[in-house]
PDB file of N, CA and C in Angstrom:
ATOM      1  N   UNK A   1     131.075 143.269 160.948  1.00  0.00           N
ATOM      2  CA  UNK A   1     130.737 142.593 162.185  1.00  0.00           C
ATOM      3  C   UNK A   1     129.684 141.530 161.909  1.00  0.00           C
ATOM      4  N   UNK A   2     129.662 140.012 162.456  1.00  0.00           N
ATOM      5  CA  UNK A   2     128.481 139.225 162.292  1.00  0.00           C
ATOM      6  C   UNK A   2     127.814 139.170 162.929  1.00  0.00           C
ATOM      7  N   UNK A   3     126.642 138.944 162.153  1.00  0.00           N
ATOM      8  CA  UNK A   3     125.510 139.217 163.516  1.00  0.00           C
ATOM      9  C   UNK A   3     125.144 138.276 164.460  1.00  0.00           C
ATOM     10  N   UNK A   4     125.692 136.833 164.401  1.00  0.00           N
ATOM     11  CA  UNK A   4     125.675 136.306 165.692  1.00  0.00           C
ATOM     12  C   UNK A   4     126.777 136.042 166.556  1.00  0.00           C
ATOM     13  N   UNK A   5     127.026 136.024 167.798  1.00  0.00           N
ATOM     14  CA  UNK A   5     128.301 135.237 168.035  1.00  0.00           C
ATOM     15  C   UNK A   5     128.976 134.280 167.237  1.00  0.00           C
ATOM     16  N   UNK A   6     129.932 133.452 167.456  1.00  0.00           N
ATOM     17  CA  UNK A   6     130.481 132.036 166.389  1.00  0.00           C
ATOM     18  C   UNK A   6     130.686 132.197 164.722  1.00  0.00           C
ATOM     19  N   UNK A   7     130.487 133.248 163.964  1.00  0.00           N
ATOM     20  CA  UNK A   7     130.179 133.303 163.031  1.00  0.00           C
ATOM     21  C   UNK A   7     132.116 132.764 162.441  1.00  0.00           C
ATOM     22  N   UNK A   8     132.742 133.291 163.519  1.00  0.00           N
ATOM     23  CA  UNK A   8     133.851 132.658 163.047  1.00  0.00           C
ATOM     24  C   UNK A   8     134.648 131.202 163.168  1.00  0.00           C
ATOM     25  N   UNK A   9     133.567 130.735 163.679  1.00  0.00           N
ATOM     26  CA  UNK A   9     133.700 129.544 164.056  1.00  0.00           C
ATOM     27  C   UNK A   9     133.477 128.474 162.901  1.00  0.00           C
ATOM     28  N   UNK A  10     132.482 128.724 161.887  1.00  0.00           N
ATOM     29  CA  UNK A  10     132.103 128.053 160.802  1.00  0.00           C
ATOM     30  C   UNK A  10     133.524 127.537 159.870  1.00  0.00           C
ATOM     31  N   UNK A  11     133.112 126.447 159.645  1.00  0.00           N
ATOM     32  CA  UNK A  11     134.237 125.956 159.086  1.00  0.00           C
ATOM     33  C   UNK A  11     133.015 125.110 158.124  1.00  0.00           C
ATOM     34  N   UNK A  12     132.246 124.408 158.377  1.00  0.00           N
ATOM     35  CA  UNK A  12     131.236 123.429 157.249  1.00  0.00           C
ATOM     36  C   UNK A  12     130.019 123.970 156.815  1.00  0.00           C
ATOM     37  N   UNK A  13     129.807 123.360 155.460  1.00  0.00           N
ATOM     38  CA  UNK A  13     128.213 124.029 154.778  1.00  0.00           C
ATOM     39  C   UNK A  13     127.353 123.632 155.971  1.00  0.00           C
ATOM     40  N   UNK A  14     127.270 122.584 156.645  1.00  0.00           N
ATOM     41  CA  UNK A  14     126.266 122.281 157.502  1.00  0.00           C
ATOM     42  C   UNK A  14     126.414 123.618 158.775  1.00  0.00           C
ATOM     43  N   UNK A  15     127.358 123.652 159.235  1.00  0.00           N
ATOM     44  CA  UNK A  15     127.501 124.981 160.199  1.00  0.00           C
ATOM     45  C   UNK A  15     126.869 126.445 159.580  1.00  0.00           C
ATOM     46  N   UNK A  16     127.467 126.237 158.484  1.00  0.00           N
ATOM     47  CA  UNK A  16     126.767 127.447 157.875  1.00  0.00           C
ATOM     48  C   UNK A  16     125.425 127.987 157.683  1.00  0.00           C
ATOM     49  N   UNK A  17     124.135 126.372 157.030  1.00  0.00           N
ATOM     50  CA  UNK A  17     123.277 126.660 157.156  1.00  0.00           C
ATOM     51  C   UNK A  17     122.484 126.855 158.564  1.00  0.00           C
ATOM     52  N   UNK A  18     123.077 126.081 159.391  1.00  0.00           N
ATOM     53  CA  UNK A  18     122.800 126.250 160.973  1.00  0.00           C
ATOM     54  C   UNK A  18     122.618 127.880 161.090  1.00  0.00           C
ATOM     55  N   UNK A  19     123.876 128.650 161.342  1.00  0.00           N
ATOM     56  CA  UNK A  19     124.294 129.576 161.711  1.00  0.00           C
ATOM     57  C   UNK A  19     123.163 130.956 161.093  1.00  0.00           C
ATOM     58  N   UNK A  20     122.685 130.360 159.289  1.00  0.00           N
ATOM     59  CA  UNK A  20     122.262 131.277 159.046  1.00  0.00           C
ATOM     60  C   UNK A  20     120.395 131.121 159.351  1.00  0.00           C
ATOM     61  N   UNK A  21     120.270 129.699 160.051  1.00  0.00           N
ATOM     62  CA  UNK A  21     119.171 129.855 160.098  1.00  0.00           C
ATOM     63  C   UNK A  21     118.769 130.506 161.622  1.00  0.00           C
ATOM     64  N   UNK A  22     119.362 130.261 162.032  1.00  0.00           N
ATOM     65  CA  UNK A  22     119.627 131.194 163.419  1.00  0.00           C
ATOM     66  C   UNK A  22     119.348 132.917 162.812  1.00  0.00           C
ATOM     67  N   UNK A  23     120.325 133.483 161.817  1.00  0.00           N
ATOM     68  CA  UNK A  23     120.178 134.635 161.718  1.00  0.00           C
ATOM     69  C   UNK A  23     118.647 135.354 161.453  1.00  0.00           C
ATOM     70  N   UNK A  24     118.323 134.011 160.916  1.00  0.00           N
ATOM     71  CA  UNK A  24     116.863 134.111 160.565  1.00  0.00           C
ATOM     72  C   UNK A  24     115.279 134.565 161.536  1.00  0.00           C
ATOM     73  N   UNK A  25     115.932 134.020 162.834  1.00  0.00           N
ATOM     74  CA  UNK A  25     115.485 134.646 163.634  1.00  0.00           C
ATOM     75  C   UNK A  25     115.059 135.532 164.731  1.00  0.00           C
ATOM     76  N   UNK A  26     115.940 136.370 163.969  1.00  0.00           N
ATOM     77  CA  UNK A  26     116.471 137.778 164.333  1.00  0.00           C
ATOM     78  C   UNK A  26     115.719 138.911 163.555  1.00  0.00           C
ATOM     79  N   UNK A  27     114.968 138.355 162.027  1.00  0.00           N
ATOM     80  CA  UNK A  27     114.090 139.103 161.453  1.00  0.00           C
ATOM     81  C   UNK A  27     112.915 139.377 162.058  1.00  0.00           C
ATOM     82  N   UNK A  28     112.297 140.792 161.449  1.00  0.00           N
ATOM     83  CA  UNK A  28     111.376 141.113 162.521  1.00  0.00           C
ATOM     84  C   UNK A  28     109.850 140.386 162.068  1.00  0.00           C
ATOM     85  N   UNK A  29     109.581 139.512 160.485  1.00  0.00           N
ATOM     86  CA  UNK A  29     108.159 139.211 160.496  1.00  0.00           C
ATOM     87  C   UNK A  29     108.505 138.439 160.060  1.00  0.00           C
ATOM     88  N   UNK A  30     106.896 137.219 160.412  1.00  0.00           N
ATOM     89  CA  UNK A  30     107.423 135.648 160.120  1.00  0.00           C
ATOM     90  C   UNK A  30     107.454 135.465 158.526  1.00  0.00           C
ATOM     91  N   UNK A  31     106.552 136.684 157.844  1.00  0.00           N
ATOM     92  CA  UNK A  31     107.484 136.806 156.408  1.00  0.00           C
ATOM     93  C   UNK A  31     108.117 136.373 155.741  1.00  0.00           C
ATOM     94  N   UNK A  32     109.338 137.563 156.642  1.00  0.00           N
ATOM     95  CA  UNK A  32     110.549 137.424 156.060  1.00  0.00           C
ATOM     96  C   UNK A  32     111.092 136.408 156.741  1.00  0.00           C
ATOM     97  N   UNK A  33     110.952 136.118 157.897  1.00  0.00           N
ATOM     98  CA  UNK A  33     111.559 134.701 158.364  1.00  0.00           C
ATOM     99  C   UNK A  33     111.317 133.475 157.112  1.00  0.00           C
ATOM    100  N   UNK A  34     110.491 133.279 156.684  1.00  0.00           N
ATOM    101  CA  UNK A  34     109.556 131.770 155.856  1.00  0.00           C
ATOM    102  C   UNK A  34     110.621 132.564 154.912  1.00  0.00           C
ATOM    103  N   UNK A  35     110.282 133.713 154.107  1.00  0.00           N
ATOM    104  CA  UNK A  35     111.521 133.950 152.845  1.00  0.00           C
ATOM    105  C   UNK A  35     112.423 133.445 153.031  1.00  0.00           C
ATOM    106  N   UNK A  36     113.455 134.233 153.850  1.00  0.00           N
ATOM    107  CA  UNK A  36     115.200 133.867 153.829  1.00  0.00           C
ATOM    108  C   UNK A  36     115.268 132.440 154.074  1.00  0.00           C
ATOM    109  N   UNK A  37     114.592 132.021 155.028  1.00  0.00           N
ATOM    110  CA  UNK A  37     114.866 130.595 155.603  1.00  0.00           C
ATOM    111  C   UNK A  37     114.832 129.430 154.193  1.00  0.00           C
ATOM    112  N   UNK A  38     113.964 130.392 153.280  1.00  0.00           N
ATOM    113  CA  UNK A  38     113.803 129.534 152.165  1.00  0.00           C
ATOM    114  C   UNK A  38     114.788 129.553 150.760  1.00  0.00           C
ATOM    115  N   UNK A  39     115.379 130.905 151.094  1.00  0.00           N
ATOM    116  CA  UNK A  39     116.175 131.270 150.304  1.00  0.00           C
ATOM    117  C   UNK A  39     117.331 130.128 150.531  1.00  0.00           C
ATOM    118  N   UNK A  40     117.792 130.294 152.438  1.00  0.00           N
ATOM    119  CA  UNK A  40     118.823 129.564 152.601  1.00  0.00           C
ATOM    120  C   UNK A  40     119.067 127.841 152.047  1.00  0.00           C
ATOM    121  N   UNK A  41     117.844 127.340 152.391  1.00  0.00           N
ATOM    122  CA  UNK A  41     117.983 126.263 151.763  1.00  0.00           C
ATOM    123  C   UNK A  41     117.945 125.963 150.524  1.00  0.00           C
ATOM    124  N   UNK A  42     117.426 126.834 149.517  1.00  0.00           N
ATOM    125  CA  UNK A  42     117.860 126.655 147.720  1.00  0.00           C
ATOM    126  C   UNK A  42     119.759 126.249 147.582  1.00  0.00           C
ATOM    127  N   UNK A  43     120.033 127.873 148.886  1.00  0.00           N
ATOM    128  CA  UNK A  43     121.082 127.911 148.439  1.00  0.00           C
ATOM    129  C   UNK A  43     122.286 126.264 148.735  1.00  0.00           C
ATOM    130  N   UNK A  44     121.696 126.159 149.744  1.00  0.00           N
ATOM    131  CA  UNK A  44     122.432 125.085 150.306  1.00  0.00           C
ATOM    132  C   UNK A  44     122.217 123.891 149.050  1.00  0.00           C
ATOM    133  N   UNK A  45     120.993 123.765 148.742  1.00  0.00           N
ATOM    134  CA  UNK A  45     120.713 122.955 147.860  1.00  0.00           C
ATOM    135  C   UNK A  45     121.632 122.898 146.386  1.00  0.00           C
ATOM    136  N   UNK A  46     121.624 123.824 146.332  1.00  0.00           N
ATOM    137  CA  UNK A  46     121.711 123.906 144.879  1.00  0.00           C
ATOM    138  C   UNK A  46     123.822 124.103 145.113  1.00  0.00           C
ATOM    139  N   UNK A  47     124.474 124.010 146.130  1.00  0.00           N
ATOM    140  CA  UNK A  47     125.704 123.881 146.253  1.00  0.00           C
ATOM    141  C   UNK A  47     126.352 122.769 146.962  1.00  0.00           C
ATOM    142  N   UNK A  48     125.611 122.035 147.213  1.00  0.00           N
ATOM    143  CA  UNK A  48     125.482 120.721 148.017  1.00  0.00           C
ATOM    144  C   UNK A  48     126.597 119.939 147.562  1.00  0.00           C
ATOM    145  N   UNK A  49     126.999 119.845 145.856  1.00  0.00           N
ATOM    146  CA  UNK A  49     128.032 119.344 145.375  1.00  0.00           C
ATOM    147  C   UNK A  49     129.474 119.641 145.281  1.00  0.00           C
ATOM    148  N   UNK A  50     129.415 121.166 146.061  1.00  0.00           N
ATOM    149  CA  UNK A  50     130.648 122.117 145.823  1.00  0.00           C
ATOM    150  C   UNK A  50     131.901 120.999 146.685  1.00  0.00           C
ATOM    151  N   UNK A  51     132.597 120.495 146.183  1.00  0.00           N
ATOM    152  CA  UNK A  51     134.304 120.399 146.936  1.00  0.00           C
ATOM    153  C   UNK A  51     135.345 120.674 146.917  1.00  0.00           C
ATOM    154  N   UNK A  52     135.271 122.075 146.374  1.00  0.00           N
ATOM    155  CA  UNK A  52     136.288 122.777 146.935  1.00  0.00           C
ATOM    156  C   UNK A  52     136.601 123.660 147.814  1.00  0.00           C
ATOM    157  N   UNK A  53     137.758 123.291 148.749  1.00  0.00           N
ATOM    158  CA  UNK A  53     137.401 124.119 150.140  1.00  0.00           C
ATOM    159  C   UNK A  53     137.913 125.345 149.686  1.00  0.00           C
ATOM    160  N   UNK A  54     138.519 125.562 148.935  1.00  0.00           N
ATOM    161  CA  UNK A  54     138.645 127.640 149.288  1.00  0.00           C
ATOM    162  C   UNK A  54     137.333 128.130 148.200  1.00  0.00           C
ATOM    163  N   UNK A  55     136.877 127.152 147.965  1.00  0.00           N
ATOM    164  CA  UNK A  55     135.666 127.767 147.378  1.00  0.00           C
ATOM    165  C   UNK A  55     134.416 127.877 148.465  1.00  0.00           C
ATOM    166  N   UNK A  56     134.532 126.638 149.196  1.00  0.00           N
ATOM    167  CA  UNK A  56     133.366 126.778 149.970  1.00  0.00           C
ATOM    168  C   UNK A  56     133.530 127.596 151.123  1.00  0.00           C
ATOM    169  N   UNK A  57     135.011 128.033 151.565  1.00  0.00           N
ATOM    170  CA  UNK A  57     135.076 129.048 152.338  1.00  0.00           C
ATOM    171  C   UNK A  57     135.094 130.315 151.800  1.00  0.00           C
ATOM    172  N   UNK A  58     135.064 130.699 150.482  1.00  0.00           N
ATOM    173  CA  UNK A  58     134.908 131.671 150.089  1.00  0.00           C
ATOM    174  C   UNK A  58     132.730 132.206 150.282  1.00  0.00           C
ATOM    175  N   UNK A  59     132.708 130.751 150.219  1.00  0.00           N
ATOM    176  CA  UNK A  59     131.205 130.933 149.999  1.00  0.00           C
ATOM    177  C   UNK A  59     130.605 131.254 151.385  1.00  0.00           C
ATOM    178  N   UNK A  60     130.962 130.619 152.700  1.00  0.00           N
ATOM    179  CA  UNK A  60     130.391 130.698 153.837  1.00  0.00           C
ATOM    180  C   UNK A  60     130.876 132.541 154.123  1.00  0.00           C
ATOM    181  N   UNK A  61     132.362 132.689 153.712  1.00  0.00           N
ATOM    182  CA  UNK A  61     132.429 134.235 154.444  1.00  0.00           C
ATOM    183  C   UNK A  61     131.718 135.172 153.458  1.00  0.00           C
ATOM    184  N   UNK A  62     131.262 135.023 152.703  1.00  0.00           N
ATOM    185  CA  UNK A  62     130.160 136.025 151.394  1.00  0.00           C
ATOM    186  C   UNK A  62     128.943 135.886 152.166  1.00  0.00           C
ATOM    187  N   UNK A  63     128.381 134.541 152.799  1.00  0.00           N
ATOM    188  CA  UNK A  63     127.035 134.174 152.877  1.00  0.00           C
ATOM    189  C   UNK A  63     127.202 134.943 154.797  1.00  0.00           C
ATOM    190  N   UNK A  64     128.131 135.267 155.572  1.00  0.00           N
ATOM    191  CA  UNK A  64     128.253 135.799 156.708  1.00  0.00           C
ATOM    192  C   UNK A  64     128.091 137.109 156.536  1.00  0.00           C
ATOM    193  N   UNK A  65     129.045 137.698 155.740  1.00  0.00           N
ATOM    194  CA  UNK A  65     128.442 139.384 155.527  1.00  0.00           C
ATOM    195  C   UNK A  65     127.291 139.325 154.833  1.00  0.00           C
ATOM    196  N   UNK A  66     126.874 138.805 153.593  1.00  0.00           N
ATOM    197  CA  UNK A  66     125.435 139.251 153.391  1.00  0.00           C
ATOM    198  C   UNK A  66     124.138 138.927 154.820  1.00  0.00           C
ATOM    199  N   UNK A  67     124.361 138.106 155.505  1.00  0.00           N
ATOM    200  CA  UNK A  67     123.737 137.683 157.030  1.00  0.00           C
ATOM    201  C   UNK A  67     123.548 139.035 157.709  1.00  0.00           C
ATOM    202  N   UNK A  68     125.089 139.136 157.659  1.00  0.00           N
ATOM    203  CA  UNK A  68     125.197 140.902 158.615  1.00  0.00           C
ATOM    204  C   UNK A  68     124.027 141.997 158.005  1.00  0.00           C
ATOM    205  N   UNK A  69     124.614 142.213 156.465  1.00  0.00           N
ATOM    206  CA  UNK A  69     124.076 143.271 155.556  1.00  0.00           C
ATOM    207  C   UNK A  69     122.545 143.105 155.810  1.00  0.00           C
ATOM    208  N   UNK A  70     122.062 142.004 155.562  1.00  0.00           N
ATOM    209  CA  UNK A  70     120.295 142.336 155.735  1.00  0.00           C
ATOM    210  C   UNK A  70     119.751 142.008 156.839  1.00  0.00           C
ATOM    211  N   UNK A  71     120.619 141.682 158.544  1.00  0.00           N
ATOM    212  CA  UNK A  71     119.661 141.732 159.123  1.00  0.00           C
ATOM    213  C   UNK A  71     119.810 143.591 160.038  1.00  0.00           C
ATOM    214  N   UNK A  72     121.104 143.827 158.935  1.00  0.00           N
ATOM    215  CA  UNK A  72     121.224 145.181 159.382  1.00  0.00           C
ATOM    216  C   UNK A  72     119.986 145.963 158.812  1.00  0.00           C
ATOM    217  N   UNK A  73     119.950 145.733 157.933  1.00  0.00           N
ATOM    218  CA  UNK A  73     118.538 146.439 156.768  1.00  0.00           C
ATOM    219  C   UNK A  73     117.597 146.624 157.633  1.00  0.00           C
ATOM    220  N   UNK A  74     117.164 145.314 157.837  1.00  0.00           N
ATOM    221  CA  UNK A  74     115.838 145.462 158.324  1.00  0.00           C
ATOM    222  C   UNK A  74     115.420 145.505 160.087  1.00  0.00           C
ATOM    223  N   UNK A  75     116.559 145.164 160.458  1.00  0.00           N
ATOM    224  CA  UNK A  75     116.538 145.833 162.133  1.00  0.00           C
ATOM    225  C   UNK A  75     117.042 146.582 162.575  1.00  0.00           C
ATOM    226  N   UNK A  76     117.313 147.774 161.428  1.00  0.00           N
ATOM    227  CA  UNK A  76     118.027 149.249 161.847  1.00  0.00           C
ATOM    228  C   UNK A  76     116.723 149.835 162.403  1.00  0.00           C
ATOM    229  N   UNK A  77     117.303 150.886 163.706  1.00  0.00           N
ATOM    230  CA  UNK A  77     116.557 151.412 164.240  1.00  0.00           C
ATOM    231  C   UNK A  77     116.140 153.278 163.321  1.00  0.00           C
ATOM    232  N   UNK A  78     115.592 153.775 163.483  1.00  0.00           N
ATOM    233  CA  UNK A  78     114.546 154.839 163.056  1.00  0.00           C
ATOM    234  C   UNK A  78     114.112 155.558 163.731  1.00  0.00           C
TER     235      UNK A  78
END
């Protein structure tokens, strides 16, 4: 399941980093917000050149479940 609405909506790296910076603020400390947010943009960075589309859609639906996976982590309830 993704953790925001639209997640299936992404079709571009630019949607993507959108989408995940959104997820970003769903974490519970500004922390980890400043982390991931920073993570996200390496990542974007450093794939900026990718053109291939079943690659880069391979990449946005990897980068949607890991979204899910850790904001499940850390906003599971206890």
């Amino acid at each position: 399941m993704p953790p925001l609405v639209g997640a299936e909506l992404i079709q571009t790296p630019v949607q993507l980093y959108r989408y995940l910076l959104r997820c970003c603020r769903q974490l519970p400390s500004p922390a980890m917000q400043q982390h991931y947010r920073h993570a996200i943009r390496q990542g974007y960075n450093s794939h900026s050149d990718e053109n291939d589309p079943e690659r880069i859609q391979m990449m946005i639906q990897r980068a949607v479940a890991d979204a899910g996976w850790i904001l499940d982590k850390y906003t599971k309830k206890k």
